[in-house]
C-alpha atoms as a PDB file:
ATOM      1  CA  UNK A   1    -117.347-129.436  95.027  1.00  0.00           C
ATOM      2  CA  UNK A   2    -117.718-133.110  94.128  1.00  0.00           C
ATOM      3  CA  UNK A   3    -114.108-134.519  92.029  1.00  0.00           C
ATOM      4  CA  UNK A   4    -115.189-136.126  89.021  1.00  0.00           C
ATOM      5  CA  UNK A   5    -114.325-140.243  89.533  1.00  0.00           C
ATOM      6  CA  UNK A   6    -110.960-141.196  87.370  1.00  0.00           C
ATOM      7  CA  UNK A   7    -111.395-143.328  84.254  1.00  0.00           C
ATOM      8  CA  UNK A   8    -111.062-146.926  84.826  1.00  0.00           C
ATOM      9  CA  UNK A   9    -107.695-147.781  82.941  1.00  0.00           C
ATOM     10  CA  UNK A  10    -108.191-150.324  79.998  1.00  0.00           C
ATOM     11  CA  UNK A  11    -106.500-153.650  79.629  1.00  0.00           C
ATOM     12  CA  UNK A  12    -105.501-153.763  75.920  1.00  0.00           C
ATOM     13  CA  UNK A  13    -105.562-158.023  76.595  1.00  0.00           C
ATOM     14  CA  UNK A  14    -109.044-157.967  78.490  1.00  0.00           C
ATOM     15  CA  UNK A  15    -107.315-158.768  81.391  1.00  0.00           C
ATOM     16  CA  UNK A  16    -108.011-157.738  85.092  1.00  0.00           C
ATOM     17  CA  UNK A  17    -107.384-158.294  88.045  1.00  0.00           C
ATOM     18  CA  UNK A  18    -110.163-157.322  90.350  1.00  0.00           C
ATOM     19  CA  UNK A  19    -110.544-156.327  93.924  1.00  0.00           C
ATOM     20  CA  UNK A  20    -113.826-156.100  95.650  1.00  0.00           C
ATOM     21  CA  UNK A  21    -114.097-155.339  99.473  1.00  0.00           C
ATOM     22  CA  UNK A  22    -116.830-154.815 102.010  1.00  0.00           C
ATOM     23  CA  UNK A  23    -117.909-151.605 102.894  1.00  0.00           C
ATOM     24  CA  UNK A  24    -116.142-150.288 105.911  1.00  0.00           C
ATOM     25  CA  UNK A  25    -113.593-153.405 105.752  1.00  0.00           C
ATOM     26  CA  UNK A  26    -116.526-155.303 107.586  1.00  0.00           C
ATOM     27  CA  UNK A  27    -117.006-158.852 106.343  1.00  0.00           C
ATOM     28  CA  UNK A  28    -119.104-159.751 103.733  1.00  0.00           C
ATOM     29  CA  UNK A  29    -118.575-163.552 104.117  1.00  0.00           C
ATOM     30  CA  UNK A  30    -120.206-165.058 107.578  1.00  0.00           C
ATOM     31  CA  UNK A  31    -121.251-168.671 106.684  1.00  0.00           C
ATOM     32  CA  UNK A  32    -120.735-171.381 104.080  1.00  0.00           C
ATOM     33  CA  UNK A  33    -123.817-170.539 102.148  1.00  0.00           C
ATOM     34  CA  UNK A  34    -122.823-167.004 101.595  1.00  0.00           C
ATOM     35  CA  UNK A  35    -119.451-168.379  99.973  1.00  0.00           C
ATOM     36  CA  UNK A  36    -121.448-170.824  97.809  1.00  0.00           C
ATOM     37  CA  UNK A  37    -124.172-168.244  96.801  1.00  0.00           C
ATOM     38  CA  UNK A  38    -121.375-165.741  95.412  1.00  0.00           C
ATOM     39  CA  UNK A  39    -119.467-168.589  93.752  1.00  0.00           C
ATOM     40  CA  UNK A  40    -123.107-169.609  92.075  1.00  0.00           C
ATOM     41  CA  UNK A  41    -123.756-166.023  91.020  1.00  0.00           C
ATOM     42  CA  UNK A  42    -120.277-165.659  89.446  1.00  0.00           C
ATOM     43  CA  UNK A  43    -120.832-169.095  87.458  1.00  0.00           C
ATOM     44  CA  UNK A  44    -124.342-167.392  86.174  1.00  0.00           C
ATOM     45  CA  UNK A  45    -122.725-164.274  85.092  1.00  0.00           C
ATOM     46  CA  UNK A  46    -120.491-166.115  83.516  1.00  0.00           C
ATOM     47  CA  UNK A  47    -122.365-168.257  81.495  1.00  0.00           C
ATOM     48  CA  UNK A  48    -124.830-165.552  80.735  1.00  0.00           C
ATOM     49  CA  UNK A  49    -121.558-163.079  79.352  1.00  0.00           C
ATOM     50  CA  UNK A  50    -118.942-165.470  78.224  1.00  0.00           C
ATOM     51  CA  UNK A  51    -116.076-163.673  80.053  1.00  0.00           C
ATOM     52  CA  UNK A  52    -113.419-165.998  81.271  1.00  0.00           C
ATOM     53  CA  UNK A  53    -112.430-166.440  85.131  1.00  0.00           C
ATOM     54  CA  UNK A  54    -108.474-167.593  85.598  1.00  0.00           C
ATOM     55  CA  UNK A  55    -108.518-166.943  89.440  1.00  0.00           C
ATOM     56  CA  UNK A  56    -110.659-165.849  92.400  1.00  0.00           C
ATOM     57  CA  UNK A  57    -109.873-165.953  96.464  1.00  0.00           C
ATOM     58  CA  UNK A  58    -113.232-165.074  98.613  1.00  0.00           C
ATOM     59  CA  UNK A  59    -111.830-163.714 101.670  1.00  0.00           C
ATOM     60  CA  UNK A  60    -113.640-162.898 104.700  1.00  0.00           C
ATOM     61  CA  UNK A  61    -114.430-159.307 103.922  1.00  0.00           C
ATOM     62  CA  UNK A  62    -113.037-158.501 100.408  1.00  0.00           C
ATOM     63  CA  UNK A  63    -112.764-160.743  97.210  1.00  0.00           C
ATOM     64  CA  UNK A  64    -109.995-160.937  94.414  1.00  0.00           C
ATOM     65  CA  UNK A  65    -110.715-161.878  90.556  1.00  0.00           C
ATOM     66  CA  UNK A  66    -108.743-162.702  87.431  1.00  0.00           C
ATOM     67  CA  UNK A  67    -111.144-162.237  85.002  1.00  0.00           C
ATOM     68  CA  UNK A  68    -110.658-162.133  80.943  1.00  0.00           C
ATOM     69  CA  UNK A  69    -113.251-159.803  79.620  1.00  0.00           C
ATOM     70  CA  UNK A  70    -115.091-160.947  76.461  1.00  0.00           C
ATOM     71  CA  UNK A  71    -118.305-159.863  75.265  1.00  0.00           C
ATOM     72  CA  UNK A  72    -119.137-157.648  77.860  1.00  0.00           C
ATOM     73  CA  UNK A  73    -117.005-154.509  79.859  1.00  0.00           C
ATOM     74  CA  UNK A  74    -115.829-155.624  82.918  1.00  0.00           C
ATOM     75  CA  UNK A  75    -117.337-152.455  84.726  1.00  0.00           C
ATOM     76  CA  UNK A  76    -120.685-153.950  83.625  1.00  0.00           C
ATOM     77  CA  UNK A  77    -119.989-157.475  84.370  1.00  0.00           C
ATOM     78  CA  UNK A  78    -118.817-156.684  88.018  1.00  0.00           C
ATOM     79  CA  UNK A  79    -121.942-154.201  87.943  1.00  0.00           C
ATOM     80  CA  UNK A  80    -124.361-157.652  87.574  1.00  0.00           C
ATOM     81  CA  UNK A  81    -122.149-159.506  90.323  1.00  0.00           C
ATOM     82  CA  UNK A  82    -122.002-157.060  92.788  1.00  0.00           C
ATOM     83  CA  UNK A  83    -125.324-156.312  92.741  1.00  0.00           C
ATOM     84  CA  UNK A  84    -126.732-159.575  92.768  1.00  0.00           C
ATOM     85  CA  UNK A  85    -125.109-160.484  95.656  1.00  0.00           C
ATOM     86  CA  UNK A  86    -125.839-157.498  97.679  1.00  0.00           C
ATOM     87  CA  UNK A  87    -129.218-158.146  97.184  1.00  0.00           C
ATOM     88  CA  UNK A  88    -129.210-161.892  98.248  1.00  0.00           C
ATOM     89  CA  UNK A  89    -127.040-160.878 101.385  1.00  0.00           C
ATOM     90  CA  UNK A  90    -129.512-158.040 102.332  1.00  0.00           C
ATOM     91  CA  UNK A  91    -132.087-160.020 102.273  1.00  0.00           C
ATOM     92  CA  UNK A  92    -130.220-162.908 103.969  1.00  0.00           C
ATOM     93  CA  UNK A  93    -129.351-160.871 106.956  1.00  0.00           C
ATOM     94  CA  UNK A  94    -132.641-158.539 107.234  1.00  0.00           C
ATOM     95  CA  UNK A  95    -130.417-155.315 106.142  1.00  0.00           C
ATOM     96  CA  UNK A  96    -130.495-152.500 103.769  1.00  0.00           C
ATOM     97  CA  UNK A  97    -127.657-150.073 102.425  1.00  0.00           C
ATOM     98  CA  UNK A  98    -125.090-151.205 100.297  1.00  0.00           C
ATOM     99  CA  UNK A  99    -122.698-154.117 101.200  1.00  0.00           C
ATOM    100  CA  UNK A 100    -119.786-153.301  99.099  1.00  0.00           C
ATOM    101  CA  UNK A 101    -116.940-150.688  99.106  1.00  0.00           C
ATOM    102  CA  UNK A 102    -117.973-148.097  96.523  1.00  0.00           C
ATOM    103  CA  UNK A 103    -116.483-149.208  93.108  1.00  0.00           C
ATOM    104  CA  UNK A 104    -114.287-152.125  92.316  1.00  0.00           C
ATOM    105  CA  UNK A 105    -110.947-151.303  92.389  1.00  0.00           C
ATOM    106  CA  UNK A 106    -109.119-152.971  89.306  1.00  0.00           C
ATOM    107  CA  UNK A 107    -105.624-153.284  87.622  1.00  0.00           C
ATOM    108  CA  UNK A 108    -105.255-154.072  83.473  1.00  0.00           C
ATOM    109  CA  UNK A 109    -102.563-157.366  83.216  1.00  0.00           C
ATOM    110  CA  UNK A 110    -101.158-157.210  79.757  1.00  0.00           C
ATOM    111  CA  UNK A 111     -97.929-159.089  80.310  1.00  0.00           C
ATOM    112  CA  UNK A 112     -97.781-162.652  80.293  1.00  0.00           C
ATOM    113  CA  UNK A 113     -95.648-163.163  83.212  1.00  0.00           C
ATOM    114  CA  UNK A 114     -97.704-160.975  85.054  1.00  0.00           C
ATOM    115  CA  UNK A 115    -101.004-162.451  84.789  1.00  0.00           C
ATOM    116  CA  UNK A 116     -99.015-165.439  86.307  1.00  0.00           C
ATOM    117  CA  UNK A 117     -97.924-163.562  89.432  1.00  0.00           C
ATOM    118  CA  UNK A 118    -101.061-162.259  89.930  1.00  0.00           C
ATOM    119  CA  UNK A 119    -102.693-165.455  89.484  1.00  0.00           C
ATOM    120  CA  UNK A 120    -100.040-166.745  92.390  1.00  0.00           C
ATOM    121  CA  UNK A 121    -100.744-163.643  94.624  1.00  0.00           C
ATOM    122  CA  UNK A 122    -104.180-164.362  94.782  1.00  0.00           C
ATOM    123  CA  UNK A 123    -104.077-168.004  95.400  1.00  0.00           C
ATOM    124  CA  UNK A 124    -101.374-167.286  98.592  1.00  0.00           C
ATOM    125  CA  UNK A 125    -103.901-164.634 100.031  1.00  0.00           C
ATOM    126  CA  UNK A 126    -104.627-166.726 102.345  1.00  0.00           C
ATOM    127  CA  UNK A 127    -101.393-167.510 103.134  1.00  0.00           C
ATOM    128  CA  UNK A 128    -100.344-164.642 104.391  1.00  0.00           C
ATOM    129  CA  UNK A 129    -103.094-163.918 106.314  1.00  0.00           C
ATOM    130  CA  UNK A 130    -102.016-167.238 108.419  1.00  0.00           C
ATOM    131  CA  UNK A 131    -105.446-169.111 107.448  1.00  0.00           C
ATOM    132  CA  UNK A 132    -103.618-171.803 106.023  1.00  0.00           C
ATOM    133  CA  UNK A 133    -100.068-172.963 105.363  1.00  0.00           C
ATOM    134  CA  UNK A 134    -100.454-173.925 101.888  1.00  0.00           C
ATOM    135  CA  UNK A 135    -103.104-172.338  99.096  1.00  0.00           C
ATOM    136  CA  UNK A 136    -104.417-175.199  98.060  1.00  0.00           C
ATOM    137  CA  UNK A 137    -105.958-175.616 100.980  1.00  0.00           C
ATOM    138  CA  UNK A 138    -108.014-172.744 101.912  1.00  0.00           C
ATOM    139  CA  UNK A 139    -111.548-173.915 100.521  1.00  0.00           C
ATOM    140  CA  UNK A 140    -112.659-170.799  98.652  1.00  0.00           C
ATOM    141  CA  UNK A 141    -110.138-169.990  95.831  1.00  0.00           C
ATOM    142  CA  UNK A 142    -108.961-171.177  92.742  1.00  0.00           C
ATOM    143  CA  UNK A 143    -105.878-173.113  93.499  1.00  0.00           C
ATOM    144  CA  UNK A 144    -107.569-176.561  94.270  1.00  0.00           C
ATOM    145  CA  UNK A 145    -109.015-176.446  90.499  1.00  0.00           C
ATOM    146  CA  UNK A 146    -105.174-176.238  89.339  1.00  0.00           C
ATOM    147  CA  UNK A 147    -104.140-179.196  91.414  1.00  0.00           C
ATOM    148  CA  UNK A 148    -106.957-181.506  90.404  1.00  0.00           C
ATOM    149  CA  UNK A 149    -109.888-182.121  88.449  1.00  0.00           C
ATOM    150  CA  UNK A 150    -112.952-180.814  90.246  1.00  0.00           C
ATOM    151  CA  UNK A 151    -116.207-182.070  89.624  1.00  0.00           C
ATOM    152  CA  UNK A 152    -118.527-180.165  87.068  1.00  0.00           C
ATOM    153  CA  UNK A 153    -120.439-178.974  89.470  1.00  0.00           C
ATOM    154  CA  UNK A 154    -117.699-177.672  91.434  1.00  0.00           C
ATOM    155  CA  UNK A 155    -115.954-175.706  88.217  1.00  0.00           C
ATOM    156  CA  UNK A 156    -115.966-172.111  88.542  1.00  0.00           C
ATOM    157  CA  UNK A 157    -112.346-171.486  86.996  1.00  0.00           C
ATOM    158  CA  UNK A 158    -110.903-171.641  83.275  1.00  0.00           C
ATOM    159  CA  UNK A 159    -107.841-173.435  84.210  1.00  0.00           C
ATOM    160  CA  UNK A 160    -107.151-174.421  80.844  1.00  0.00           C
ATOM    161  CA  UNK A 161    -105.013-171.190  79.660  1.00  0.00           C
ATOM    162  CA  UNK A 162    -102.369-170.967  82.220  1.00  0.00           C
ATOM    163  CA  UNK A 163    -102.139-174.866  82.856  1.00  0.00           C
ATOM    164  CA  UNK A 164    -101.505-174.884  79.111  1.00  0.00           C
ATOM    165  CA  UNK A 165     -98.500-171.805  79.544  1.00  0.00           C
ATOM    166  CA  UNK A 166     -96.661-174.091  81.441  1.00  0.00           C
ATOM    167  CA  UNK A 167     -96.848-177.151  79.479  1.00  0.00           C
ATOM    168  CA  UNK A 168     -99.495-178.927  76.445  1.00  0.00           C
ATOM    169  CA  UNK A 169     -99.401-181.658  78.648  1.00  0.00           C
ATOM    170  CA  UNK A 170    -101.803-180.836  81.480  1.00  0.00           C
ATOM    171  CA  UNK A 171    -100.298-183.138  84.164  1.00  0.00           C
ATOM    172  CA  UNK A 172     -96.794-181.251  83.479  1.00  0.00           C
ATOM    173  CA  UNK A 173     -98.081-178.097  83.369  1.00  0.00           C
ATOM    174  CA  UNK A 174     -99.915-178.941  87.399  1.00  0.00           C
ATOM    175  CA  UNK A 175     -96.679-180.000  88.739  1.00  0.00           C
ATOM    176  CA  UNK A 176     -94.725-177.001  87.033  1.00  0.00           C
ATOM    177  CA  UNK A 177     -97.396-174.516  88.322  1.00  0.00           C
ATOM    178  CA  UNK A 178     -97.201-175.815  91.706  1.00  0.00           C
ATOM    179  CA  UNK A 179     -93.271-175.590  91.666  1.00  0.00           C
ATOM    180  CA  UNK A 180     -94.019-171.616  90.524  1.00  0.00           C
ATOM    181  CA  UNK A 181     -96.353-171.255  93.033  1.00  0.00           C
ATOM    182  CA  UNK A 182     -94.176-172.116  95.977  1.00  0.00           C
ATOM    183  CA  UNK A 183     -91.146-168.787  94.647  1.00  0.00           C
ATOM    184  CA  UNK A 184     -91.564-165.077  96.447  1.00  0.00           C
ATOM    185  CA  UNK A 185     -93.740-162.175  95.232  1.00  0.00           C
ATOM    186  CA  UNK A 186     -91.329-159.013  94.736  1.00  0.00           C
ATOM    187  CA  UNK A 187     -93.977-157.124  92.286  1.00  0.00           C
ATOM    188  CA  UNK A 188     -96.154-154.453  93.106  1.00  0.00           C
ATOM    189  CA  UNK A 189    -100.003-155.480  93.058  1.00  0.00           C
ATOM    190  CA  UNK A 190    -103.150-153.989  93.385  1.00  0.00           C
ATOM    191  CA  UNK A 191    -103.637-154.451  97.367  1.00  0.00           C
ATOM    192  CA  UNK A 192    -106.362-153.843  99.237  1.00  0.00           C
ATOM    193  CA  UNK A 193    -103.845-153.586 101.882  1.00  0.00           C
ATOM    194  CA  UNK A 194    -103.254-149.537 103.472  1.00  0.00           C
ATOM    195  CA  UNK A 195    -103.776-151.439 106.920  1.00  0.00           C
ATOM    196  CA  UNK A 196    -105.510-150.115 109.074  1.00  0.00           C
ATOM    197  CA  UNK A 197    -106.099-150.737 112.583  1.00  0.00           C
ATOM    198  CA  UNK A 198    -107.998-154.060 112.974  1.00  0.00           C
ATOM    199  CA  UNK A 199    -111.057-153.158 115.411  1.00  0.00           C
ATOM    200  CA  UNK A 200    -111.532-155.524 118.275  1.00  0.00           C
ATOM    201  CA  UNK A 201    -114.682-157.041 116.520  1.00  0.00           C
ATOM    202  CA  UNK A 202    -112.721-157.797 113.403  1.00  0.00           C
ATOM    203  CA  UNK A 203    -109.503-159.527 115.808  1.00  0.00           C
ATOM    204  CA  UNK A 204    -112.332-161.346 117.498  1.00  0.00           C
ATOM    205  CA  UNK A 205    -113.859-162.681 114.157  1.00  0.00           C
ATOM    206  CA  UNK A 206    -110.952-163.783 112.756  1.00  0.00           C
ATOM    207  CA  UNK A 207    -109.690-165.481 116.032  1.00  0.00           C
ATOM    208  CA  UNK A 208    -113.080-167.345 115.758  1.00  0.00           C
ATOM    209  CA  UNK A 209    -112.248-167.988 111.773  1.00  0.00           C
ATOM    210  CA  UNK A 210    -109.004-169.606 113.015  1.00  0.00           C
ATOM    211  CA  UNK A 211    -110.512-171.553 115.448  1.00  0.00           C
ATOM    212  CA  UNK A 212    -112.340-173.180 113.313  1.00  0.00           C
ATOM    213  CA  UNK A 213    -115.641-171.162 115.076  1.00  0.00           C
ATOM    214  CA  UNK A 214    -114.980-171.697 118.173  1.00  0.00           C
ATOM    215  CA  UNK A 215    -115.557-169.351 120.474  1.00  0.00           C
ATOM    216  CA  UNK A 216    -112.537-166.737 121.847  1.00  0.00           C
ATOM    217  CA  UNK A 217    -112.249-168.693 125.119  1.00  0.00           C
ATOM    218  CA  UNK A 218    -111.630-171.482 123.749  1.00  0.00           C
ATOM    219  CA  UNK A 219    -107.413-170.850 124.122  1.00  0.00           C
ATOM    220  CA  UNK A 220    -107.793-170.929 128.094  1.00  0.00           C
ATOM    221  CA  UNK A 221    -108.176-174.333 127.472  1.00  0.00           C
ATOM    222  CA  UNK A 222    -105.117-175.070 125.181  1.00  0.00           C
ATOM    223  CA  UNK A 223    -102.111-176.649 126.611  1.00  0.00           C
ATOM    224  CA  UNK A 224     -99.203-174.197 126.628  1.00  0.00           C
ATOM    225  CA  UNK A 225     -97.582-174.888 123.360  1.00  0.00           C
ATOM    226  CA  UNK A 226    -100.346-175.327 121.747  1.00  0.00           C
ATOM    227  CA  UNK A 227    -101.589-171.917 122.658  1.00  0.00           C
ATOM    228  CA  UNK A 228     -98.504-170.064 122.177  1.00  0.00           C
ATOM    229  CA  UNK A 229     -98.363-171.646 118.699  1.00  0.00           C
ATOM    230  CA  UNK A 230    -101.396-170.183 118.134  1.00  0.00           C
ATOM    231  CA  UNK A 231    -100.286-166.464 119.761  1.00  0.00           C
ATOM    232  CA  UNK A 232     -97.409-166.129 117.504  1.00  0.00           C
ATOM    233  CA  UNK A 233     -99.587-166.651 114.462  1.00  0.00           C
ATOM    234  CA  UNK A 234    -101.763-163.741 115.941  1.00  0.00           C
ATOM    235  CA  UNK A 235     -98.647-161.261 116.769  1.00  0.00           C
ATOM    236  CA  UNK A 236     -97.799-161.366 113.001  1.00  0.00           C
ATOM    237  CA  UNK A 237    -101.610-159.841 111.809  1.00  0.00           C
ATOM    238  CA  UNK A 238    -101.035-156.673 110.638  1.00  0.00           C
ATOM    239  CA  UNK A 239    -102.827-153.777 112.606  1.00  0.00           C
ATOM    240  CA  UNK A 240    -103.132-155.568 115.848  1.00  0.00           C
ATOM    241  CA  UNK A 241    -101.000-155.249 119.154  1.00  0.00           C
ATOM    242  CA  UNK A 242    -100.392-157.584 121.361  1.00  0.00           C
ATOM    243  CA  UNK A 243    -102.245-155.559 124.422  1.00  0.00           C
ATOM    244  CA  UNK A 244    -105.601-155.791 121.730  1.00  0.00           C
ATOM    245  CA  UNK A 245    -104.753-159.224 121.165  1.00  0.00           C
ATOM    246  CA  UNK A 246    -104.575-159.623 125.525  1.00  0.00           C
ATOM    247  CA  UNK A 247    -107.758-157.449 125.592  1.00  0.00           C
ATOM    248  CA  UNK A 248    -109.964-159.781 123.195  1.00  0.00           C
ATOM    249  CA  UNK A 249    -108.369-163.389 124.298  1.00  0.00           C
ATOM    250  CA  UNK A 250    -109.043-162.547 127.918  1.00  0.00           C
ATOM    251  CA  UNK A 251    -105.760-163.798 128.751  1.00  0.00           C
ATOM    252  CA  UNK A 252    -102.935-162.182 130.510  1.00  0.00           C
ATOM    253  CA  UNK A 253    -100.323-159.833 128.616  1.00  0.00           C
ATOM    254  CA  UNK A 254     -97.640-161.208 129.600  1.00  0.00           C
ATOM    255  CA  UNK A 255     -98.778-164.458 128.119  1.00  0.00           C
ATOM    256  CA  UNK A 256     -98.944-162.801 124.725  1.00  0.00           C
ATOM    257  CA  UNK A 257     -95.694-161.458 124.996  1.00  0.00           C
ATOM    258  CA  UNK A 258     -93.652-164.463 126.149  1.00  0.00           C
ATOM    259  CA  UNK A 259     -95.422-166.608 123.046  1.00  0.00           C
END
């Protein structure tokens, strides 16, 4: 017997945060044009329904949102997202079946001090995942638009809201949300994150990713520091141990575990 799905709780402020993910954690992100064709689909959606975008992080095989709902349901909205970029990526890589993880999973942000930790939680994804060392760096999320003006073309985010919490002055408001971006998360957020195992496909990917994609061998040729540098960032991935990390480097296990 089939259970009934739960109700999507409702944001009395039209606020979500969203989390879409690939379908068996596999990525849903390869090149450069796949990142630019979601971030174009989003803009048209947005346009089209007049719902408001505060934050977003593309990673490599899931996606977060911060998305103000306005004259459309959000269920809808990520309806028209989702499935427009399914469609583009199944045709882009010759495949059928669906590309995302069945619904959206999605978490109502009603308090005001909230939606700013959530809006810093999503910008230091990457961050913790060791793809950068600061968020306004990693080229696919949000944060850049708070530090700087971005080009129209390049707008995706509403910036103007939370800039504008901080301070009316706009320059003020930067350098204040930088200075809040830089204190700990301690609050519970909607996480994609029950980790499981990382398969030796997914290690090798993001080894690649980190490597700026290069291939795997390319740490035989490191010099020793350089290489163990790299190890340590490797030993502190969730889901992965260091014999899997020996197994899919090629290089000795007792390398690993003297880095």
């Amino acid at each position: 017997m089939m259970m009934p799905r739960v109700s999507r709780e409702k944001s009395r402020s039209g606020i979500y945060h969203i989390v879409l993910r690939g379908i068996n954690r596999q990525d849903i992100f390869h090149t450069e044009e796949d990142f630019l064709n979601f971030l174009g689909i989003v803009k048209r959606v947005k346009a089209a329904q007049q719902f408001q975008l505060y934050a977003y992080c593309l990673m490599r095989n899931h996606i977060h949102l911060l998305i103000h709902e306005q004259n459309e349901d959000i269920a809808k909205t990520m309806k028209r997202i989702a499935v427009s970029y399914a469609g583009w990526y199944n045709s882009q890589y010759e495949r059928t079946g669906h590309v995302f993880q069945d619904r959206f999973k999605s978490e109502p942000v009603e308090d005001h001090q909230y939606l700013l930790t959530v809006l810093r939680y999503i910008h230091n994804n990457p961050v913790k995942e060791y793809l950068v060392t600061n968020p306004e760096k990693y080229r696919w999320s949000s944060c850049k638009e708070y530090y700087e003006d971005a080009l129209p073309i390049d707008e995706v985010t509403d910036t103007a809201y939370i800039l504008g919490a901080f301070s009316a002055d706009k320059e003020t408001g930067r350098t204040l949300l930088q200075d809040f971006m830089k204190l700990q998360d301690f609050d519970q957020i909607l996480d994609i994150e029950k980790r499981e195992r990382k398969s030796d496909a997914e290690l090798e990917a993001h080894v690649e990713y980190l490597l700026d994609g290069q291939p795997v061998l390319r740490l035989a040729t490191m010099n020793k520091q350089e290489r163990n540098s790299f190890l340590q960032q490797l030993k502190k991935l969730k889901g992965v141990t260091q014999r899997q990390i020996a197994r899919v480097t090629g290089l000795n296990p007792n390398i690993i575990f003297k880095a």
